[in-house]
Protein backbone atom coordinates (compact mmCIF):
# COMPACT_ATOMS: atom_id res chain seq x y z
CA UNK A 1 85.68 -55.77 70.07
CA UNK A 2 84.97 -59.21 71.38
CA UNK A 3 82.57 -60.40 68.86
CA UNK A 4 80.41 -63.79 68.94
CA UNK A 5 79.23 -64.93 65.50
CA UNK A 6 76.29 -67.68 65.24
CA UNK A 7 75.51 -68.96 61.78
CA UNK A 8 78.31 -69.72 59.02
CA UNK A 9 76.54 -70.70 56.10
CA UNK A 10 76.71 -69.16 52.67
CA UNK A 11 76.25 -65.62 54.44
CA UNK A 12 77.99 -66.13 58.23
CA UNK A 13 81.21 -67.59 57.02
CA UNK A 14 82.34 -64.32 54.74
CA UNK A 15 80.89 -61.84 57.27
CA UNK A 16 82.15 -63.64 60.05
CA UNK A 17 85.75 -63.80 58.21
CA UNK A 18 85.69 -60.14 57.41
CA UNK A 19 85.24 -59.07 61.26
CA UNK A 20 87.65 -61.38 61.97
CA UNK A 21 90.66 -59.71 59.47
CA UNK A 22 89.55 -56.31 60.55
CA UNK A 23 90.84 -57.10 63.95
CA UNK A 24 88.18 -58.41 65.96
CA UNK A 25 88.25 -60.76 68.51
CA UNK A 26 85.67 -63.61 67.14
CA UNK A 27 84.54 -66.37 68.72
CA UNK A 28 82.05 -68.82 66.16
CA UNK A 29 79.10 -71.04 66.58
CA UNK A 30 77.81 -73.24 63.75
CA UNK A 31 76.16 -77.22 63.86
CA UNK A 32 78.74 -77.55 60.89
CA UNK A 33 81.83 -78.59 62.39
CA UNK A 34 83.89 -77.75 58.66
CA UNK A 35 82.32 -74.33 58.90
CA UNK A 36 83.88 -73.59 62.52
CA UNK A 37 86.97 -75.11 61.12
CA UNK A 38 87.33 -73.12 58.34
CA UNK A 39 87.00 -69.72 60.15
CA UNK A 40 89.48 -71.12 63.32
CA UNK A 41 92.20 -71.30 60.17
CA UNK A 42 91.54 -67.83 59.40
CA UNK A 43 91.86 -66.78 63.22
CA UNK A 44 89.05 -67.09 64.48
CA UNK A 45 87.81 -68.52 68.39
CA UNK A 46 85.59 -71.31 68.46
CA UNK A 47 82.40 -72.52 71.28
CA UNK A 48 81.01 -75.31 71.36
CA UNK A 49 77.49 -74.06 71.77
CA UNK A 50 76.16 -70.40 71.03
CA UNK A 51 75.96 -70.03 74.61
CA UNK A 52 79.61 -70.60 75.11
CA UNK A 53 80.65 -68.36 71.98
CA UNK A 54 78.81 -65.49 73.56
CA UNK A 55 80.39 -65.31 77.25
CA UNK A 56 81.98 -61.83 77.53
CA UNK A 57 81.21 -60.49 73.97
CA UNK A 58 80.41 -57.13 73.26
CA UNK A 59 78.37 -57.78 70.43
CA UNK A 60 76.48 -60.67 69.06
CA UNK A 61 75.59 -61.20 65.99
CA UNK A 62 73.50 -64.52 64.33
CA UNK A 63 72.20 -65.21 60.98
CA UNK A 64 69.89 -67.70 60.60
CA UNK A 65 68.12 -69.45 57.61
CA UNK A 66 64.15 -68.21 59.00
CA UNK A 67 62.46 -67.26 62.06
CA UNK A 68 61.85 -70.66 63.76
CA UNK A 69 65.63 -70.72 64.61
CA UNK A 70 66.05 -67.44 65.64
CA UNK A 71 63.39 -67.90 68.16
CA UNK A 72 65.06 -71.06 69.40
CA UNK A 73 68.48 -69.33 69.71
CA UNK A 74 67.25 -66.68 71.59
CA UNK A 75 63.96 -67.58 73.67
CA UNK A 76 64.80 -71.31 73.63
CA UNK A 77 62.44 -74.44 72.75
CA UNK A 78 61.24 -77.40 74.15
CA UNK A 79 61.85 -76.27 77.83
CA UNK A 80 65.49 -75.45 76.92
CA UNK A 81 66.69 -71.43 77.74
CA UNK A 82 67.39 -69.39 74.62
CA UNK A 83 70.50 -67.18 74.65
CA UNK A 84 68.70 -64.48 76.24
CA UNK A 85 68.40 -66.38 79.20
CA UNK A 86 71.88 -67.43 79.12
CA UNK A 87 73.24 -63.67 78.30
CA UNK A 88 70.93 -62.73 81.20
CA UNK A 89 73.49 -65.23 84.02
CA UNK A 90 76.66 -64.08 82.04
CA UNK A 91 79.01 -63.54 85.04
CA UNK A 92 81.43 -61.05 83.19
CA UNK A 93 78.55 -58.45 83.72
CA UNK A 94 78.93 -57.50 79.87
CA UNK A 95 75.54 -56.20 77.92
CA UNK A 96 75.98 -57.36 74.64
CA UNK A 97 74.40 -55.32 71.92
CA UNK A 98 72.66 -58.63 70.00
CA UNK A 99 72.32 -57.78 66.14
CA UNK A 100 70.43 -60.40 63.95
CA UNK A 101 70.85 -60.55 60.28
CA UNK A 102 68.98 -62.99 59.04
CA UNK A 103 65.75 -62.73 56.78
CA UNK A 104 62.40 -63.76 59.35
CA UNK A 105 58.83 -61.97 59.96
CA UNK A 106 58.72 -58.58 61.01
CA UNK A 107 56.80 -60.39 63.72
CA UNK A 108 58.87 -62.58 64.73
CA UNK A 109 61.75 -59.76 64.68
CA UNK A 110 59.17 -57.69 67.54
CA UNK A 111 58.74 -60.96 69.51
CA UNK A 112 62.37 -61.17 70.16
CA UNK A 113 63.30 -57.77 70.42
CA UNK A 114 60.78 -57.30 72.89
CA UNK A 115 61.82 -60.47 75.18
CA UNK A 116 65.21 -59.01 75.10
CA UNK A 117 64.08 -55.33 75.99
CA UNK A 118 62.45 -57.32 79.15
CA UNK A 119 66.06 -58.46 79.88
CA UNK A 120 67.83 -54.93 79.34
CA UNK A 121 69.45 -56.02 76.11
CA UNK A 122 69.11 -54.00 72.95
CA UNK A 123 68.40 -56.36 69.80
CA UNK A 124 68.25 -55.23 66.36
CA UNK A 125 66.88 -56.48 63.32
CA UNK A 126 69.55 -56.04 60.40
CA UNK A 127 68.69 -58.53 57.37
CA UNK A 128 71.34 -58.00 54.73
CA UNK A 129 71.49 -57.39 50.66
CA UNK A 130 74.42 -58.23 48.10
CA UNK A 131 74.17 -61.56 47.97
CA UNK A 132 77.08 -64.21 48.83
CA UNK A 133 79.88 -61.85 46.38
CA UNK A 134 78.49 -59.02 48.94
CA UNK A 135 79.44 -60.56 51.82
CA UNK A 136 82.94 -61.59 50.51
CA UNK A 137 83.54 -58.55 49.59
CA UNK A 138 82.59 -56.74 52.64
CA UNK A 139 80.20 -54.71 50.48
CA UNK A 140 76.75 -55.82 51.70
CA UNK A 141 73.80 -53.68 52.69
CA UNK A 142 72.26 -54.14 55.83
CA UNK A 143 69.13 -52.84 56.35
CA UNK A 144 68.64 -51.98 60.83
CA UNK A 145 65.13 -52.13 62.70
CA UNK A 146 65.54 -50.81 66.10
CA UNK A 147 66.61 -48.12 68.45
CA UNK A 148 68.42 -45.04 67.32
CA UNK A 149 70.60 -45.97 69.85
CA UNK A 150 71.39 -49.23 68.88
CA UNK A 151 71.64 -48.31 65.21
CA UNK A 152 74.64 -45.97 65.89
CA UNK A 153 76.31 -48.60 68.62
CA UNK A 154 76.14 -51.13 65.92
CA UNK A 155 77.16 -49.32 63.01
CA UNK A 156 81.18 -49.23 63.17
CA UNK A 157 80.93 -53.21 63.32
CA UNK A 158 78.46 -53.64 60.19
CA UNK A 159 80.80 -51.15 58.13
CA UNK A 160 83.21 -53.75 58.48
CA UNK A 161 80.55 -56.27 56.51
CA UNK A 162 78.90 -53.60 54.43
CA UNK A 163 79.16 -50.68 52.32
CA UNK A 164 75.59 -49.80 52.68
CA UNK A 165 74.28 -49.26 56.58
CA UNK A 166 70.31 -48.33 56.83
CA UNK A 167 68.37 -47.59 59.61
CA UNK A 168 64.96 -48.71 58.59
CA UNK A 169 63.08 -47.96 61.56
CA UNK A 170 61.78 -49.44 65.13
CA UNK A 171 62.42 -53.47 65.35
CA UNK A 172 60.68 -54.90 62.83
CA UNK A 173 61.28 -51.69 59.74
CA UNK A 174 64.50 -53.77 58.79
CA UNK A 175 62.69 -57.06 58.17
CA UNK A 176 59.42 -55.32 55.93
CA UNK A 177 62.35 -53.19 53.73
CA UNK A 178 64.20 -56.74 52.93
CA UNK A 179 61.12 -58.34 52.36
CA UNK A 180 59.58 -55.43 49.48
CA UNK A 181 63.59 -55.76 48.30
CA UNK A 182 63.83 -59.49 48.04
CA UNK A 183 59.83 -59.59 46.42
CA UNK A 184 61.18 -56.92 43.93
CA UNK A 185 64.56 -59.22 43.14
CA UNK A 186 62.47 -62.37 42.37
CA UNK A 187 60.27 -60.26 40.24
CA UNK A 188 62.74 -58.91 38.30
CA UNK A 189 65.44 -62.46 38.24
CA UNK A 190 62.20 -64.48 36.90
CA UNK A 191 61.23 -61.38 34.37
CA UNK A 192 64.74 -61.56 33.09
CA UNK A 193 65.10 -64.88 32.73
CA UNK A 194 61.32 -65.59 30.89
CA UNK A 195 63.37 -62.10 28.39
CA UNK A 196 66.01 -64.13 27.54
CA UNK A 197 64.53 -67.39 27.16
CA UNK A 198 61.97 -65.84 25.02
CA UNK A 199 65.26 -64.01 23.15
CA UNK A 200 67.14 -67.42 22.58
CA UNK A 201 64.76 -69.41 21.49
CA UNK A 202 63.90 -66.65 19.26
CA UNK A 203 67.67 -67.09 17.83
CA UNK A 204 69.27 -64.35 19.76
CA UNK A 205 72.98 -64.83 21.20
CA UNK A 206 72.13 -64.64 24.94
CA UNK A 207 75.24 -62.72 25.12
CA UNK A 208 74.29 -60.36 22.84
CA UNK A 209 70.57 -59.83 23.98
CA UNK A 210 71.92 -59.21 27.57
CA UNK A 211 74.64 -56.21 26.86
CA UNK A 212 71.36 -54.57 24.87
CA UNK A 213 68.94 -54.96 27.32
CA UNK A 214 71.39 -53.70 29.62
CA UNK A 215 72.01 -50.42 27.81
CA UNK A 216 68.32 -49.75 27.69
CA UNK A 217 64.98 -49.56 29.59
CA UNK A 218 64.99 -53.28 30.65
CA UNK A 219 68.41 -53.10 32.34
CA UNK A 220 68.27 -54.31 36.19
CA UNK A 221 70.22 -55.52 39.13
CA UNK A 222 69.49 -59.34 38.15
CA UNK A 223 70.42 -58.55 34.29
CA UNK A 224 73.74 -55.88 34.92
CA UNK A 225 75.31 -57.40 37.76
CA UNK A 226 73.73 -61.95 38.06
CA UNK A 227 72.86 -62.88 34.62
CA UNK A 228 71.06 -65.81 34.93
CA UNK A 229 71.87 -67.63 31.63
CA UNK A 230 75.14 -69.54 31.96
CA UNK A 231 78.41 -68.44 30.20
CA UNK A 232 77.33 -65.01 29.76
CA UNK A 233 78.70 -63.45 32.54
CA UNK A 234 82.19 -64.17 34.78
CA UNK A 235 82.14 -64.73 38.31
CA UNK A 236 77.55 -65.51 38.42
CA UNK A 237 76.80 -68.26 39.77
CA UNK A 238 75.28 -69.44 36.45
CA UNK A 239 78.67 -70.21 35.71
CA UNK A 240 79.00 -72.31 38.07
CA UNK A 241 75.97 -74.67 37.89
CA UNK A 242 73.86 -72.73 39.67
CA UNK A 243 76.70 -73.80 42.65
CA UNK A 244 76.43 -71.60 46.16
CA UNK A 245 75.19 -68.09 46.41
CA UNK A 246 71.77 -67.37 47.43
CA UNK A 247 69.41 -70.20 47.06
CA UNK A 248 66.30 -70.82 45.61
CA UNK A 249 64.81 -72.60 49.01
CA UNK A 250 65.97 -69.22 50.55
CA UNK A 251 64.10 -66.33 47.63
CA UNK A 252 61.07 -69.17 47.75
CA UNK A 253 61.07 -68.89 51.72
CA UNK A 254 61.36 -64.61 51.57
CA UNK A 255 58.20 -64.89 48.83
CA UNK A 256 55.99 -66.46 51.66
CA UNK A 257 56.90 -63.91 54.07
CA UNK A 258 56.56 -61.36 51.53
CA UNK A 259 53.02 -62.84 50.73
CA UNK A 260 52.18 -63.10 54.41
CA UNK A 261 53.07 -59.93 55.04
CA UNK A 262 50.38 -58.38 52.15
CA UNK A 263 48.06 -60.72 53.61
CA UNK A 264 48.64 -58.86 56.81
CA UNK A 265 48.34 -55.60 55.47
CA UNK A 266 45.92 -56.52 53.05
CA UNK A 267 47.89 -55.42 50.12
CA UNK A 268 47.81 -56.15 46.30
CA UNK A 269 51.11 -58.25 45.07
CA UNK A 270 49.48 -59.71 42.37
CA UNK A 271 53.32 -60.01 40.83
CA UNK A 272 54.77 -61.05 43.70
CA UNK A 273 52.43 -63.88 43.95
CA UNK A 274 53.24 -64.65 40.91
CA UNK A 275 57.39 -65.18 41.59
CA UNK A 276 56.51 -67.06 44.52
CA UNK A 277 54.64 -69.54 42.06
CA UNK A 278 57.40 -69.95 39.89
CA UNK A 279 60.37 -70.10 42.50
CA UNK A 280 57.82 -72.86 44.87
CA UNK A 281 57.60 -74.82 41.13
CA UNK A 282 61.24 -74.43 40.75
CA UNK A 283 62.33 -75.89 44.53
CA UNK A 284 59.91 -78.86 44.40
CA UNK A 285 61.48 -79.76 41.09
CA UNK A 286 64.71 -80.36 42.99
CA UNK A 287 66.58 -76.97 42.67
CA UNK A 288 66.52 -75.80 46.05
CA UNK A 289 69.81 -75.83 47.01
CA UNK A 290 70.76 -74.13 43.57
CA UNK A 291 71.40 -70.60 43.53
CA UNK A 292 67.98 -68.80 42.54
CA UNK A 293 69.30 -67.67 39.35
CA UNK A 294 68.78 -70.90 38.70
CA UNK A 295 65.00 -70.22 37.72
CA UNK A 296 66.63 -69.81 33.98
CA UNK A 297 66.21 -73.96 34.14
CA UNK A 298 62.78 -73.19 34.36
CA UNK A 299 62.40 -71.57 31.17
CA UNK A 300 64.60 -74.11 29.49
CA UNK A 301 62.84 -77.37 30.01
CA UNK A 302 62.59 -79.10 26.35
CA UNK A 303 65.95 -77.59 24.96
């Protein structure tokens, strides 16, 4: 398939690479010139602009860091046309399906899908789960609002980037099942870091403390598979200063929506509150471009 890929950050790039050594024919967009670079070496096309990397594609797929830039890719800002106005005049008289996997509002998901029903295109919601070792290993979960349709049109390209393939729901289901995962994940990544703080300072190896909490009732993704306290685990990002991987900015930003979205429903997330707290004190302390794991600092300070 012709495929045109918007968005290579910690996420895009991996995905992105993966469609393009199953085969595809993929054409990147990304502000970061090194990014574009990097995927051209692999085999990649590259556009200058999103609306040049999506002229004759079959598929389209973006991921974004939040909702304010998906809405300006696709409806356009500042009296400038989005994408769906520039897919609309696409001479090659393609109809892409447009699949967006980045992490926004269910809201903001509906507003989009909707402008692009009003243009004949189908648009999906599919935020993703795995983390950056997901995505390089083609092993992610994505998690599909939208059409039943457009679920099974899309599916044989996000098998390529993930083991896991959902379908949530209408537009919208996709972004309010990442948002319950991702408030769930910074519960349980601050819980087990305050458990082994609490264990070390106690005199426990953190090694130790981690392989038996692991083999009993506390064991959990964050704990079994992103241990948070450096040298305990090979290949977490704790190993690597906190370096890459999904960042604390990032799990802070999907705690607000997560919080916005009980407002919404008028729902109870007293714990949930609570992570957002402690990853909001954690960013504006200067680790937001650390990987959230990095909340183990937290717990740390006066070592």
């Amino acid at each position: 398939m012709k495929i045109a890929f918007i968005g290579l950050g910690n996420m895009g790039s991996p995905m992105a690479s993966n469609l393009v050594k199953a085969g595809h024919n993929v054409t990147v967009f990304d502000l970061v010139e090194s990014a574009m670079q990097a995927l051209e070496s692999e085999g990649a096309g590259r556009a200058d602009s999103a609306q040049a990397a999506t002229q004759g594609a079959d598929v389209v797929i973006s991921m974004l860091p939040a909702g304010v830039h998906v809405k300006s890719l696709y409806l356009g800002r500042d009296g400038a046309p989005g994408l769906l106005e520039a897919l609309e005049d696409d001479a090659s008289n393609i109809t892409p399906l447009i699949v967006d996997a980045s992490t926004i509002s269910p809201e903001d998901a509906r507003t989009v899908a909707a402008a692009a029903r009003e243009k004949g295109f189908t648009w999906l919601d599919a935020p993703v789960s795995g983390g950056v070792g997901g995505a390089k290993a083609g092993a992610l979960t994505f998690i599909v609002g939208g059409s039943a349709e457009g679920f099974e049109q899309a599916k044989p390209v996000l098998d390529v980037m993930g083991k896991n393939v959902f379908h949530a729901g209408e537009n919208g289901a996709g972004q309010v099942a990442k948002i319950c995962n991702n408030m769930l994940l910074g519960i349980l990544m601050s819980g087990t870091a305050e458990a082994l703080a609490l264990g070390v300072k106690n005199g426990m190896d953190p090694a130790v403390l981690s392989e038996i909490m692991k083999q009993s009732s506390g064991g959990n993704w964050a704990l079994n598979g992103y241990n948070p306290w450096p040298g305990v685990m090979e290949g977490a990002a704790a190993g690597r200063d906190y370096e890459g991987g999904f960042l604390t900015d990032l799990m802070a930003k999907d705690l607000g929506l997560a919080w916005e979205l009980a407002l919404g429903s008028k729902s109870t997330v007293p714990m949930g509150s609570q992570a957002r707290n402690l990853f909001a004190l954690h960013s504006a302390q200067g680790n937001g471009g650390l990987d959230f794991s990095s909340i183990q600092k937290l717990y740390r300070e006066g070592e």
